[in-house]
Protein backbone atom coordinates (compact mmCIF):
# COMPACT_ATOMS: atom_id res chain seq x y z
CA UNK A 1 112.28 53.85 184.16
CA UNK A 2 109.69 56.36 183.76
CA UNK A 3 109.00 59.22 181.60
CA UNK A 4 108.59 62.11 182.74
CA UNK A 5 105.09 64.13 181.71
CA UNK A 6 106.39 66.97 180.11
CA UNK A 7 109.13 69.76 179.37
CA UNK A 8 108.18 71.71 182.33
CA UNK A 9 109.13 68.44 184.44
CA UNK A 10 112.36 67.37 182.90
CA UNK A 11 113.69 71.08 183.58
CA UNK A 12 112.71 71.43 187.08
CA UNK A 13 114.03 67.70 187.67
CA UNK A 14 117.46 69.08 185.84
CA UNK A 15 117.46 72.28 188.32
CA UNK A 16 117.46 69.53 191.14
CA UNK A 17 119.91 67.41 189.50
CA UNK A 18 121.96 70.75 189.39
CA UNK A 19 120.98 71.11 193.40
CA UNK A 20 122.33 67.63 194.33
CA UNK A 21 125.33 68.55 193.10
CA UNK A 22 125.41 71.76 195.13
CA UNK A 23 124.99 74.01 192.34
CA UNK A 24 124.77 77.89 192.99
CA UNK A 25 122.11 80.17 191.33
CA UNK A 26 119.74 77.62 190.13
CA UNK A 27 117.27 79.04 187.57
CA UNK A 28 114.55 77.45 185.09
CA UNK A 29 113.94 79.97 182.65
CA UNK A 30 110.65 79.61 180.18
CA UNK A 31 111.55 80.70 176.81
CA UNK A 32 108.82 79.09 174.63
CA UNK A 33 107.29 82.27 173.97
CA UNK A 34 110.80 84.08 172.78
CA UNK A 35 112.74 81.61 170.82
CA UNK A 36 112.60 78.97 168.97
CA UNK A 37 115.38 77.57 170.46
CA UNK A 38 113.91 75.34 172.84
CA UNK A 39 111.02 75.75 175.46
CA UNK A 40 113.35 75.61 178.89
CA UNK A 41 116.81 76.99 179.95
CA UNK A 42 118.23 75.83 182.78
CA UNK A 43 121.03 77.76 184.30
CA UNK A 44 123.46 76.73 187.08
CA UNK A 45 126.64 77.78 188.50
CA UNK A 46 129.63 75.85 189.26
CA UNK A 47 133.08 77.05 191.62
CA UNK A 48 135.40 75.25 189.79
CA UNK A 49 135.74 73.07 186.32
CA UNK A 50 135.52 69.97 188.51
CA UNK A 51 131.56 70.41 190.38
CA UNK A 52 130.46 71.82 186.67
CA UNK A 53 131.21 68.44 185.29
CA UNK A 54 129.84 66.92 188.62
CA UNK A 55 127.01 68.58 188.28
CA UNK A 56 126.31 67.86 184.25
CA UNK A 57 127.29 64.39 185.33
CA UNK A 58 124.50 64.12 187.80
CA UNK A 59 121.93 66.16 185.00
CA UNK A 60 123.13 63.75 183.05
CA UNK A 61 122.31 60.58 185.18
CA UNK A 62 118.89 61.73 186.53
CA UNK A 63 117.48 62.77 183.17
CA UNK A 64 118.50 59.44 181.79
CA UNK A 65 116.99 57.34 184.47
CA UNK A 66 114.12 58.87 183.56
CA UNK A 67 114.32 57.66 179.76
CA UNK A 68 115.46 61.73 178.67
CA UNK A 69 117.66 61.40 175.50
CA UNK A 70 120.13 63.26 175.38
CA UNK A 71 120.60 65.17 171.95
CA UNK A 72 124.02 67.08 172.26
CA UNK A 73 126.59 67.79 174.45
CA UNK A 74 129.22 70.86 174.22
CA UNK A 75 132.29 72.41 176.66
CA UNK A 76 132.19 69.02 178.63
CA UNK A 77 136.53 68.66 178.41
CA UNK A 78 136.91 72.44 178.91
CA UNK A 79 134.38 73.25 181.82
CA UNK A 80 133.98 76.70 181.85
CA UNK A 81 130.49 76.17 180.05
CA UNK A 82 129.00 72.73 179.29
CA UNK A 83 125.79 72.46 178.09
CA UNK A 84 123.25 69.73 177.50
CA UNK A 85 120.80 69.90 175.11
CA UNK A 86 117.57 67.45 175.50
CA UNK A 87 115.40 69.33 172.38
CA UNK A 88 113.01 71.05 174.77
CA UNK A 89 115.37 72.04 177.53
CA UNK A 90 118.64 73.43 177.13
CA UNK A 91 120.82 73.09 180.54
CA UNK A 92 123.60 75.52 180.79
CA UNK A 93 126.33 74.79 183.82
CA UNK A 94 128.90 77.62 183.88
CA UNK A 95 131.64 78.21 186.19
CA UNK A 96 130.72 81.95 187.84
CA UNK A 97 133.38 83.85 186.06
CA UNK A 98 131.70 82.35 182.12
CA UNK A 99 128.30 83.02 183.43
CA UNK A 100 128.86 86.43 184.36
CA UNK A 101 130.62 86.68 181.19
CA UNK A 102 127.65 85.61 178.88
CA UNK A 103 124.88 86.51 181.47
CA UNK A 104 122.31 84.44 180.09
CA UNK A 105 119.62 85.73 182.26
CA UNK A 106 119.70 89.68 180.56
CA UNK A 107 119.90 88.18 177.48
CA UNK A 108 116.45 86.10 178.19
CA UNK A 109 115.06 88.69 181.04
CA UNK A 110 111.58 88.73 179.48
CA UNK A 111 111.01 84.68 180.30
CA UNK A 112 109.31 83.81 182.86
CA UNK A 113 111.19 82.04 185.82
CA UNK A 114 109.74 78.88 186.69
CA UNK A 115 110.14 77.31 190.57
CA UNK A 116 111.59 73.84 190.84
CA UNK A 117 111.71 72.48 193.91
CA UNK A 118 108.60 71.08 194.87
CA UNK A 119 107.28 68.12 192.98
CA UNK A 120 107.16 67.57 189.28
């Protein structure tokens, strides 16, 4: 088991996770600056209740092979929204029709977006 570096690296290895899983819409949002909330939102989109638990399922799995505690989880028996809180990074897994609902990314449209597919 390793541990990952830093915050940066256990949300861009949680936006893969998400991938995997064939997750739609993929974004690592950096919110440090805005809130005190946490440092990283991830945000990923699901087609039905059954690839957004997938999906936090694999999140899940990835983060803690790589020794990522996991702090709180909500909306896991429900599925429209579940989300997984590691401290630092938030990860947010919506089916479409919640995540248009809350849209997440006008609400934090002043963070920078952060690329995640190429290395940690």
């Amino acid at each position: 088991m390793k541990v990952l570096k830093d915050e940066r690296g256990l949300a861009r290895l949680a936006a893969r996770a998400a991938d995997d899983k064939k997750a739609r819409d993929i974004l690592v949002l950096e919110i440090r600056e805005l809130s005190t909330i946490a440092d990283y939102f991830v945000l990923a989109s699901a087609g039905s209740a059954i690839q957004v638990q997938a999906v936090a399922d694999n999140v899940e799995k990835e983060l803690a092979a790589e020794g990522a505690l996991l702090l709180h989880k909500e909306g896991y028996n429900q599925a429209g929204w579940i989300l997984l809180d590691y401290g630092a990074v938030v990860v947010h897994i919506f089916q479409e029709e919640e995540r248009r609902f809350y849209n997440l990314e006008q609400l934090w449209g002043d963070a920078p977006v952060i690329e995640y597919g190429d290395g940690l």
